[in-house]
Protein backbone atom coordinates (compact mmCIF):
# COMPACT_ATOMS: atom_id res chain seq x y z
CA UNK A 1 109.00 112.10 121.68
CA UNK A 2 106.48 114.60 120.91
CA UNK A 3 104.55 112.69 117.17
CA UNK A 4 101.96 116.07 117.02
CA UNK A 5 103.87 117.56 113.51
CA UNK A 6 103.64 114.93 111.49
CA UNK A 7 104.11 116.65 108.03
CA UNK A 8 107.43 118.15 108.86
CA UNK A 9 108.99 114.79 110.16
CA UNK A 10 107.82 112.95 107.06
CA UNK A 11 108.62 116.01 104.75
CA UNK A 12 111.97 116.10 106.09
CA UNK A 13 112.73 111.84 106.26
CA UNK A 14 111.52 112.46 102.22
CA UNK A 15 114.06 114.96 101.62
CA UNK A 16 116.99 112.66 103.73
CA UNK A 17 115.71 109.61 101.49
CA UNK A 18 115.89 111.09 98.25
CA UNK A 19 119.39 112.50 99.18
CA UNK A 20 120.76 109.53 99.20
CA UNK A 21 120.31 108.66 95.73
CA UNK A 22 123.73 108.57 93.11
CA UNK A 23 124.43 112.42 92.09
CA UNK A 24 123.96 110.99 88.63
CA UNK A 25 120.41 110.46 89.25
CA UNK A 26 118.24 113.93 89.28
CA UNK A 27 115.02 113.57 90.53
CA UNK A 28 112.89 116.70 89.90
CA UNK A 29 109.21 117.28 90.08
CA UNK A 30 106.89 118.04 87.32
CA UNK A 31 107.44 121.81 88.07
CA UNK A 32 111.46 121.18 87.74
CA UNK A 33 112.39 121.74 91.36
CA UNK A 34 114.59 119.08 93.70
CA UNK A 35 112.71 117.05 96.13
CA UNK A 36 114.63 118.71 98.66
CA UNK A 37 112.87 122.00 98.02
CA UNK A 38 110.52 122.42 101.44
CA UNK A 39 107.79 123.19 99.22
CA UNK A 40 107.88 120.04 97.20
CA UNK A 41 104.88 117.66 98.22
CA UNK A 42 105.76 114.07 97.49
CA UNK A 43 101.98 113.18 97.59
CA UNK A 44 100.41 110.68 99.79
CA UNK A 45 101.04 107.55 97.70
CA UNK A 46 104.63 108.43 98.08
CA UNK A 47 104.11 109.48 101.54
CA UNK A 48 102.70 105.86 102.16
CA UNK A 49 105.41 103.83 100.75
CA UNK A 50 108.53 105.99 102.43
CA UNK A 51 106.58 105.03 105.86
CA UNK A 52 106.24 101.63 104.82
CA UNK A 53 109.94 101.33 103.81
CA UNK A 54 110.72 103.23 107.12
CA UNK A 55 109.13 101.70 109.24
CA UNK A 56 111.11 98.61 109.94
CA UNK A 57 114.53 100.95 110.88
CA UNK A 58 113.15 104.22 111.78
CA UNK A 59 109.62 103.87 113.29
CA UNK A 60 109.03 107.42 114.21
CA UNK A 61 109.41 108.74 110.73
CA UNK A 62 106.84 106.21 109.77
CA UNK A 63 104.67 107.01 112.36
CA UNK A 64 104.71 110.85 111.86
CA UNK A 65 104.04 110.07 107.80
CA UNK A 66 101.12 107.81 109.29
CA UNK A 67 99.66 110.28 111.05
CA UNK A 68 99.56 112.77 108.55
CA UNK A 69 98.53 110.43 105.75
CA UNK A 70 95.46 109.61 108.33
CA UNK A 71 94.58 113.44 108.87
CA UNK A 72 94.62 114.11 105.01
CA UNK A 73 92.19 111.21 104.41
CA UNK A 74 89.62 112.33 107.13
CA UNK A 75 89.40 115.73 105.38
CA UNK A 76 86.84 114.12 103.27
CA UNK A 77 84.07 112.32 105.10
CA UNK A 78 82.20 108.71 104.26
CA UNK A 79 83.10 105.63 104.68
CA UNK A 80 85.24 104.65 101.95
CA UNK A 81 87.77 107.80 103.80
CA UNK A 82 87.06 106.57 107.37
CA UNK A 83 88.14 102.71 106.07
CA UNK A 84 91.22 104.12 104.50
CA UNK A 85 92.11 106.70 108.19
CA UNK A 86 91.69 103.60 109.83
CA UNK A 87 93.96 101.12 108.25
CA UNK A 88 96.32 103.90 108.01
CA UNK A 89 95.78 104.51 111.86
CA UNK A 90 96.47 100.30 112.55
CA UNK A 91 99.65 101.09 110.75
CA UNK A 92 100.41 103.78 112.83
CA UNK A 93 99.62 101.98 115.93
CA UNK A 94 102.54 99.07 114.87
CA UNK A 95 104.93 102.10 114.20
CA UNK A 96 104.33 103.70 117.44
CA UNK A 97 104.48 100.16 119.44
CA UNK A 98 107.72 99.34 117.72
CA UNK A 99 109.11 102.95 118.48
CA UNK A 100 107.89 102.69 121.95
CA UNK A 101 105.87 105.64 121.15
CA UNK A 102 102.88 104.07 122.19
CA UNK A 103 101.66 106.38 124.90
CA UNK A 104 102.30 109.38 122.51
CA UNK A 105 100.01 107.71 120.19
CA UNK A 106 97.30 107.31 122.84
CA UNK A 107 97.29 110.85 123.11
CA UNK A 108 96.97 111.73 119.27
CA UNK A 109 94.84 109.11 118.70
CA UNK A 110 92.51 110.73 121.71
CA UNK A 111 93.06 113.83 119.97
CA UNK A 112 91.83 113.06 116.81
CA UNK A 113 88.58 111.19 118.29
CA UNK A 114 87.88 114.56 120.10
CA UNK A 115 88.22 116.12 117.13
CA UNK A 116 85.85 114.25 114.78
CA UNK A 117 83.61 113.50 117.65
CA UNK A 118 80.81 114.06 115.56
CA UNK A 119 81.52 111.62 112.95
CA UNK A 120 79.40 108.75 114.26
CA UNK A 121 80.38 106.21 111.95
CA UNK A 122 84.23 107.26 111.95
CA UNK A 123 84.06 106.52 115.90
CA UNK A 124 82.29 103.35 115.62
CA UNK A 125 84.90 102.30 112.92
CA UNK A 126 87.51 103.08 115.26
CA UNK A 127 85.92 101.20 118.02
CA UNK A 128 85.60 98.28 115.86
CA UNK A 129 89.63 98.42 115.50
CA UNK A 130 90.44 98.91 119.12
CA UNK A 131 91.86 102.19 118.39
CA UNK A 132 90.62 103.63 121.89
């Protein structure tokens, strides 16, 4: 299974999880429209929780929210961000081992060391968790 777009696989097991709440129950956002709208953004908190809850039943929706939580946080640099990525990345790792995804994962997780390749301390972080 190909993990690379995260954000519309976790977008999309958002919209299925909300759906299945009682029709007597509308959820809307502050701007009034239905979490099914594509353009709703549950937020990453949110995000983090569905893949949580996910993760036990359906680990490749949890591992595509994991995946984009960890790109969102390493849009800001520092360690505090790099810490967060990283536990967010070990999560990640469990969903893709439980999904048998974990040679996909290998390949993002390549992909994204490539990619911040000049982040010194974000490498040696991820060294430190044997995220190779």
């Amino acid at each position: 299974m190909n993990v690379t777009p995260p954000a519309k696989h976790c977008a999309n097991a958002t919209a299925a999880n909300s759906s299945t709440r009682s029709s007597k129950t509308k959820t809307l956002t502050p701007h009034g429209r239905p979490p099914e709208d594509p353009a709703w953004d549950p937020g990453p908190a949110r995000r983090a929780r569905l893949a949580e809850a996910r993760e036990p039943t359906r680990p490749d929706e949890a591992l595509a929210c994991y995946l984009q939580l960890a790109d969102e946080e390493l849009l800001q640099t520092g360690r505090p961000a790099y810490a967060r990525a990283v536990s967010i990345l070990k999560s990640a790792r469990r969903a893709a081992q439980a999904g048998g995804q974990s040679d996909a994962f290998a390949t993002v997780l390549a992909d994204l060391r490539e990619r911040h390749r000049r982040r010194p301390t974000l490498i040696a972080m991820l060294d430190k968790a044997a995220l190779a």
